[in-house]
PDB file of N, CA and C in Angstrom:
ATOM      1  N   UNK A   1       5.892   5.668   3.152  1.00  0.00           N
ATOM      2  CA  UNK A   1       4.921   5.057   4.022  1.00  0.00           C
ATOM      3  C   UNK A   1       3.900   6.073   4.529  1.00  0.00           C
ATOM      4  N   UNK A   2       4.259   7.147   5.051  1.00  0.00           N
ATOM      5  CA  UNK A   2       3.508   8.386   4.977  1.00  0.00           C
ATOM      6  C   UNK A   2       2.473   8.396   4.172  1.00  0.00           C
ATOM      7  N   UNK A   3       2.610   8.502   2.907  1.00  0.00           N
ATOM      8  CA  UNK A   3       1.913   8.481   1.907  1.00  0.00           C
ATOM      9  C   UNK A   3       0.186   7.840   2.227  1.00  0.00           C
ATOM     10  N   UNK A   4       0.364   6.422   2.601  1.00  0.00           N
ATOM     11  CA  UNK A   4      -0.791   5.724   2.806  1.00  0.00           C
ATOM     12  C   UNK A   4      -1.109   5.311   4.179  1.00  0.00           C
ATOM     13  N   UNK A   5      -0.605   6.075   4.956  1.00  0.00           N
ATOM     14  CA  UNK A   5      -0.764   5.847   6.889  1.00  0.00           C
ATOM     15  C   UNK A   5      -1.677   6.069   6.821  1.00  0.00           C
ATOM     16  N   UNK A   6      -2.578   7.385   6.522  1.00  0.00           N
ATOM     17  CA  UNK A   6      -3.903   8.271   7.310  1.00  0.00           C
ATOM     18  C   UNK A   6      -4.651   7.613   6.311  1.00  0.00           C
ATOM     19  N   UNK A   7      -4.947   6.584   5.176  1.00  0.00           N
ATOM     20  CA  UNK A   7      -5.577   6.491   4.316  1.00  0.00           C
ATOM     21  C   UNK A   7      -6.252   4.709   5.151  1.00  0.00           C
ATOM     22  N   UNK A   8      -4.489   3.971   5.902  1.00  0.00           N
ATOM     23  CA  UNK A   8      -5.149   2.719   6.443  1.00  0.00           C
ATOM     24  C   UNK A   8      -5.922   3.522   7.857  1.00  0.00           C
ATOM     25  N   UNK A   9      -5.463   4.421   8.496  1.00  0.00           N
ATOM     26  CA  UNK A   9      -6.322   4.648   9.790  1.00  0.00           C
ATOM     27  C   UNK A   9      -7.479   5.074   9.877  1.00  0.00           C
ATOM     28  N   UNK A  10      -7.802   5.847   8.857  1.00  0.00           N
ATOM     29  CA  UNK A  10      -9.045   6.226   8.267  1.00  0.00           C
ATOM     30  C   UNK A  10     -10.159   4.726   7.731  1.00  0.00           C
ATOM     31  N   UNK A  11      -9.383   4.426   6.816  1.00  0.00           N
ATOM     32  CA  UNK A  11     -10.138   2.385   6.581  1.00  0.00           C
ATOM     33  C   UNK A  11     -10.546   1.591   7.599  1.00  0.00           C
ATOM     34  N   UNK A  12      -9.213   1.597   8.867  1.00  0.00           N
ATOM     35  CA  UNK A  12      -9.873   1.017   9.967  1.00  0.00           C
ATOM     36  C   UNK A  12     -10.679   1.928  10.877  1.00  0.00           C
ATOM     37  N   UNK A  13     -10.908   2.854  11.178  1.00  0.00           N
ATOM     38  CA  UNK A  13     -11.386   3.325  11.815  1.00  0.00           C
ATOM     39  C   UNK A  13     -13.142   3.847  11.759  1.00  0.00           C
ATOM     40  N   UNK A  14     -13.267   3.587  10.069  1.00  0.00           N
ATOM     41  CA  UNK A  14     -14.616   3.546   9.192  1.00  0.00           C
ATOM     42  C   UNK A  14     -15.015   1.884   9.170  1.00  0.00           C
ATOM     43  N   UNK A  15     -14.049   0.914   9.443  1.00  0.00           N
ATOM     44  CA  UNK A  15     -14.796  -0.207   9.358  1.00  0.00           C
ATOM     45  C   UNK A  15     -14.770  -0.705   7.928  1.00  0.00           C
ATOM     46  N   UNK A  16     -13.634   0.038   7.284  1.00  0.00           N
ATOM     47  CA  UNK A  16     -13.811  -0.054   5.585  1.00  0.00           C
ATOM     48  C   UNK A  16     -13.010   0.382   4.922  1.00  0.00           C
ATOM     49  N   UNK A  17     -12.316  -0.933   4.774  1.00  0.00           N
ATOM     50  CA  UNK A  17     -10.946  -1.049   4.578  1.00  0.00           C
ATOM     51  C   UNK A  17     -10.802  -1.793   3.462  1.00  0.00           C
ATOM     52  N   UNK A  18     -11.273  -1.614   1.761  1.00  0.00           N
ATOM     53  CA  UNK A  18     -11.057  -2.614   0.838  1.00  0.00           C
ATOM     54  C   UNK A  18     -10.565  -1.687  -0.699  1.00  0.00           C
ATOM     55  N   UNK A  19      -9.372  -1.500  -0.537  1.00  0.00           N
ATOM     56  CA  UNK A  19      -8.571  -1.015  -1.411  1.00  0.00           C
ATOM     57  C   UNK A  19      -7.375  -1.331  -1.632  1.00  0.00           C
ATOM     58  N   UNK A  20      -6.813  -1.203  -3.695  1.00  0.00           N
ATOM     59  CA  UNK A  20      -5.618  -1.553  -3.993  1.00  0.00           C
ATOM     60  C   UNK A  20      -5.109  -0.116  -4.691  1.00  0.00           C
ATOM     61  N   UNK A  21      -3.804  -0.019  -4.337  1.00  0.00           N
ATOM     62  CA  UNK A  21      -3.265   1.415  -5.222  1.00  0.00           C
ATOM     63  C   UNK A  21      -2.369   1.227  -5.575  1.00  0.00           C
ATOM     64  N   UNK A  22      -1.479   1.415  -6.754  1.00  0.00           N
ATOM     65  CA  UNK A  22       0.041   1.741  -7.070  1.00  0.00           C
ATOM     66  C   UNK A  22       0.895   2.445  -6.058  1.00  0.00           C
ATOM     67  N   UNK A  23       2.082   2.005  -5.843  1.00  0.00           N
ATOM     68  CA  UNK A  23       2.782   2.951  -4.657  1.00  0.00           C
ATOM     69  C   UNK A  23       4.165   3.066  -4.926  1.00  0.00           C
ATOM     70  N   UNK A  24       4.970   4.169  -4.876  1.00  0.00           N
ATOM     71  CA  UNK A  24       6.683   3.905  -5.184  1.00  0.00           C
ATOM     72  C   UNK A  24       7.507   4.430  -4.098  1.00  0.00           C
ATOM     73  N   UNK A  25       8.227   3.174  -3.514  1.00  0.00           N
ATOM     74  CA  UNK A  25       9.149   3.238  -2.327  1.00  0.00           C
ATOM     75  C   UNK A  25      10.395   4.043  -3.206  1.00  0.00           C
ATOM     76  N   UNK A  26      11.197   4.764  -2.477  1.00  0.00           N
ATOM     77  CA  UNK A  26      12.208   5.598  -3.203  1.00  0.00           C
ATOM     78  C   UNK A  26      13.413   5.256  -2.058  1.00  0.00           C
ATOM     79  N   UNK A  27      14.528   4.905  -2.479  1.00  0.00           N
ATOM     80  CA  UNK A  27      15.241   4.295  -1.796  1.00  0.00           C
ATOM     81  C   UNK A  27      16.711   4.415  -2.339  1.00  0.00           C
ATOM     82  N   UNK A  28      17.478   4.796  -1.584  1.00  0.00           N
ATOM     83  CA  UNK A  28      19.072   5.591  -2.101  1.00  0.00           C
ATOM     84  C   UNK A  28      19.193   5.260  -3.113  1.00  0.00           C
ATOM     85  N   UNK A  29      19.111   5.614  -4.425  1.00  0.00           N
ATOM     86  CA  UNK A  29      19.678   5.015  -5.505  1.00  0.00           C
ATOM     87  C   UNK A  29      19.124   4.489  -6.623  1.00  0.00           C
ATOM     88  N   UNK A  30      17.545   3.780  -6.248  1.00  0.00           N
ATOM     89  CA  UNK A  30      16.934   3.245  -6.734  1.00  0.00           C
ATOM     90  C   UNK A  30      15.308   3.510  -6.441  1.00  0.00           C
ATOM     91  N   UNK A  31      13.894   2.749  -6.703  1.00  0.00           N
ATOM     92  CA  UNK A  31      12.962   2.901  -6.592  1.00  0.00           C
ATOM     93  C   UNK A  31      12.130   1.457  -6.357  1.00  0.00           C
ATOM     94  N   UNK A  32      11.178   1.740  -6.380  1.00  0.00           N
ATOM     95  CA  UNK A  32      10.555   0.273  -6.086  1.00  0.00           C
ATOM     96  C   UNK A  32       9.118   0.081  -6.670  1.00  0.00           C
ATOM     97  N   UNK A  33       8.968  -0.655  -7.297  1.00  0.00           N
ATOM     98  CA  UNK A  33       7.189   0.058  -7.600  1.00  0.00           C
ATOM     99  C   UNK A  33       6.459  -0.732  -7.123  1.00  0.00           C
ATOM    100  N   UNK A  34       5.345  -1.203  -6.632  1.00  0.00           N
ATOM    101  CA  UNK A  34       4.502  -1.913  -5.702  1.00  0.00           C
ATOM    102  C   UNK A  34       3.002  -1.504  -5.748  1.00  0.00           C
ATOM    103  N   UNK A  35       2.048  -2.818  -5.767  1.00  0.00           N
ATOM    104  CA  UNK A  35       0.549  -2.224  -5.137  1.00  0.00           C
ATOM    105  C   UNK A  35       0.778  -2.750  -3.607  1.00  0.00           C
ATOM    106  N   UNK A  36      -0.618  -1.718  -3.443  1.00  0.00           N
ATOM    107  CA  UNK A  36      -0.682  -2.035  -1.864  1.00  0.00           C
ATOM    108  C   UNK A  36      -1.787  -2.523  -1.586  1.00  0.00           C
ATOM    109  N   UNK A  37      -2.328  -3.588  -1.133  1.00  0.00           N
ATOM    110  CA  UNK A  37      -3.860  -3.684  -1.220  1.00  0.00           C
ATOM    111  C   UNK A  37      -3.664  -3.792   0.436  1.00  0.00           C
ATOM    112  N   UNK A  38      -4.755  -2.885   0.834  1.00  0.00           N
ATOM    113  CA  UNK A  38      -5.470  -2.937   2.380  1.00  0.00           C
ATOM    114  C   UNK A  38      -6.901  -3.234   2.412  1.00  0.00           C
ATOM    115  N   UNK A  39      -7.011  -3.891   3.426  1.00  0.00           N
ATOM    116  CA  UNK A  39      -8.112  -4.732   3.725  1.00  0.00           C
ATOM    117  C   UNK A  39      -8.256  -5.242   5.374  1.00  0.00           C
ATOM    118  N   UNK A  40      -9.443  -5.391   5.007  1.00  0.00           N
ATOM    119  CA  UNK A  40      -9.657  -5.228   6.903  1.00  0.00           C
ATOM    120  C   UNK A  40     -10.977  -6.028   7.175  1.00  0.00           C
ATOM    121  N   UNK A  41     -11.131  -6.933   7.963  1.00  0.00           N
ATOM    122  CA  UNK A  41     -12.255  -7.731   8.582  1.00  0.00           C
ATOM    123  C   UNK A  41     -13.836  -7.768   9.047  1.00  0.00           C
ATOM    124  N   UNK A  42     -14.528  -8.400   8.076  1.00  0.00           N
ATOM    125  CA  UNK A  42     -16.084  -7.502   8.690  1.00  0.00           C
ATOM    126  C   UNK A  42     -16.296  -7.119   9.862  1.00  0.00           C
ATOM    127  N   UNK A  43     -15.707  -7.789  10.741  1.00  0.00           N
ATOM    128  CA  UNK A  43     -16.283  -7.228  12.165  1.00  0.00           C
ATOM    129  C   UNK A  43     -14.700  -6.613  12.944  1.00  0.00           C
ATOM    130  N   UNK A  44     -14.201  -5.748  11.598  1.00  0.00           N
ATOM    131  CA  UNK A  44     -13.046  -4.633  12.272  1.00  0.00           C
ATOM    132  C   UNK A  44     -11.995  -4.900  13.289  1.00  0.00           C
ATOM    133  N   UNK A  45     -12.064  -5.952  13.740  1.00  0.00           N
ATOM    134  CA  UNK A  45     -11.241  -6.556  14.666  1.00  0.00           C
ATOM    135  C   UNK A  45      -9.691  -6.663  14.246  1.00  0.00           C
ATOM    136  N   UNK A  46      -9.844  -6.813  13.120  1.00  0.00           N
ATOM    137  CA  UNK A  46      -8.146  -7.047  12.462  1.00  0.00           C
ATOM    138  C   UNK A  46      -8.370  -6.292  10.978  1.00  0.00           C
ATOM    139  N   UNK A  47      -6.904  -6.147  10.792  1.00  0.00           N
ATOM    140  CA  UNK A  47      -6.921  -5.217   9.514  1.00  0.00           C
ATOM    141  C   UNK A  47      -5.170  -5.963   8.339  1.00  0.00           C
ATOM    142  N   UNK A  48      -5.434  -6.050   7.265  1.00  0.00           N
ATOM    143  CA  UNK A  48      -4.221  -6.420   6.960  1.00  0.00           C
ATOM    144  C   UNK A  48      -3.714  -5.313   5.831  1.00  0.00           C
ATOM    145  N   UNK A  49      -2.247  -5.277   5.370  1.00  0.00           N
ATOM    146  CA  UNK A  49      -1.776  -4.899   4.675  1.00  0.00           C
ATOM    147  C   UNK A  49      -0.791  -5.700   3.527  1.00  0.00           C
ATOM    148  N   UNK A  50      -1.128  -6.017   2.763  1.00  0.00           N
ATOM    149  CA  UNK A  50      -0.074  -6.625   1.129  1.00  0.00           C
ATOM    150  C   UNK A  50       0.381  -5.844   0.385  1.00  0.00           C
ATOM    151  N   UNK A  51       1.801  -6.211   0.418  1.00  0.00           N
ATOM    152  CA  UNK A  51       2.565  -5.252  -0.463  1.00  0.00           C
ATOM    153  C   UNK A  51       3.036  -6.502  -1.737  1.00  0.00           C
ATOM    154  N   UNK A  52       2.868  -5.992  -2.955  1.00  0.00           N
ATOM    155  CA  UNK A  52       3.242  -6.860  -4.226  1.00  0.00           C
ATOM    156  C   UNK A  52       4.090  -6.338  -5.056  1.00  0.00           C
ATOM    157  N   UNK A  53       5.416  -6.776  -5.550  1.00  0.00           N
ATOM    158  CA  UNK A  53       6.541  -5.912  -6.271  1.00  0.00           C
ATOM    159  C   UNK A  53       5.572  -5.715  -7.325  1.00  0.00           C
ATOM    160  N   UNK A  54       5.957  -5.013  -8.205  1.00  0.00           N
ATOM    161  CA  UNK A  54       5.072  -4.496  -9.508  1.00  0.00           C
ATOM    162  C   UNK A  54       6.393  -4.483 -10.493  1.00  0.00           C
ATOM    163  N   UNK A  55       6.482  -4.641 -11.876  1.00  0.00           N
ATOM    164  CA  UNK A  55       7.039  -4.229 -12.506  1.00  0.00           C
ATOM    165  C   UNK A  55       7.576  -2.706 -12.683  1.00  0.00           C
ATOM    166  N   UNK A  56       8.341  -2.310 -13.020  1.00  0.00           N
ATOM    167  CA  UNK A  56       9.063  -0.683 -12.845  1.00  0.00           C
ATOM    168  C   UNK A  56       8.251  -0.404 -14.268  1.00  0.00           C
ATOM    169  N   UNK A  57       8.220   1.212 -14.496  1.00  0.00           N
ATOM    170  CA  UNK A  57       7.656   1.358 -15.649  1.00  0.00           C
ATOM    171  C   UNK A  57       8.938   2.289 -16.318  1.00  0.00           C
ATOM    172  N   UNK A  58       9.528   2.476 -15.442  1.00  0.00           N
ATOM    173  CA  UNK A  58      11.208   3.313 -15.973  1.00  0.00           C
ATOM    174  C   UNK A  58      12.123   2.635 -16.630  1.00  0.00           C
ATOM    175  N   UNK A  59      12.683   2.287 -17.507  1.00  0.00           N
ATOM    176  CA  UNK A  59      13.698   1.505 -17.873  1.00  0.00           C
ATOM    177  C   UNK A  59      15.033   1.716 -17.396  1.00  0.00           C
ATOM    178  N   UNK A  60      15.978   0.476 -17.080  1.00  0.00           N
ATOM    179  CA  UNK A  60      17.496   0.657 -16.312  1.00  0.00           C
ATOM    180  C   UNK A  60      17.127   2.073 -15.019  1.00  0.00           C
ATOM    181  N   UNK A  61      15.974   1.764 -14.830  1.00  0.00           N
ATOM    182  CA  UNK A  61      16.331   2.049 -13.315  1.00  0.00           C
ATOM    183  C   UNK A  61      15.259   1.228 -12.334  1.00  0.00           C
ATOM    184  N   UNK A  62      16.036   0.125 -10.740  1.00  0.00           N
ATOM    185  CA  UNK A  62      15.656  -0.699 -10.417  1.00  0.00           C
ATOM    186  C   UNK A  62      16.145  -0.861  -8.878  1.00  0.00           C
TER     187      UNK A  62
END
């Protein structure tokens, strides 16, 4: 989550917030692969975040 914190505070804080990236949660054992699309409101007031499973690109590991 680190990863993309300073990237949404920076988006909201510019007023410009319209990006999707690949992202991989790493998690005891396993991994997760996911986009993240952030996005945020013309008049900055609200900001959202979507997370979408993605297919793994590793095989037998999930």
């Amino acid at each position: 989550m680190q990863a993309f914190a300073g990237r949404f505070q920076q988006g909201v804080m510019s007023n410009n917030l319209c990006v999707t990236f690949p992202f991989r949660f790493v998690l005891p054992g396993r991994y997760v692969d996911v986009d993240i699309t952030m996005l945020s409101s013309g008049d900055g007031k609200s900001a959202w975040v979507f997370i979408k499973d993605t297919p793994s690109h590793a095989p037998g590991i999930r």
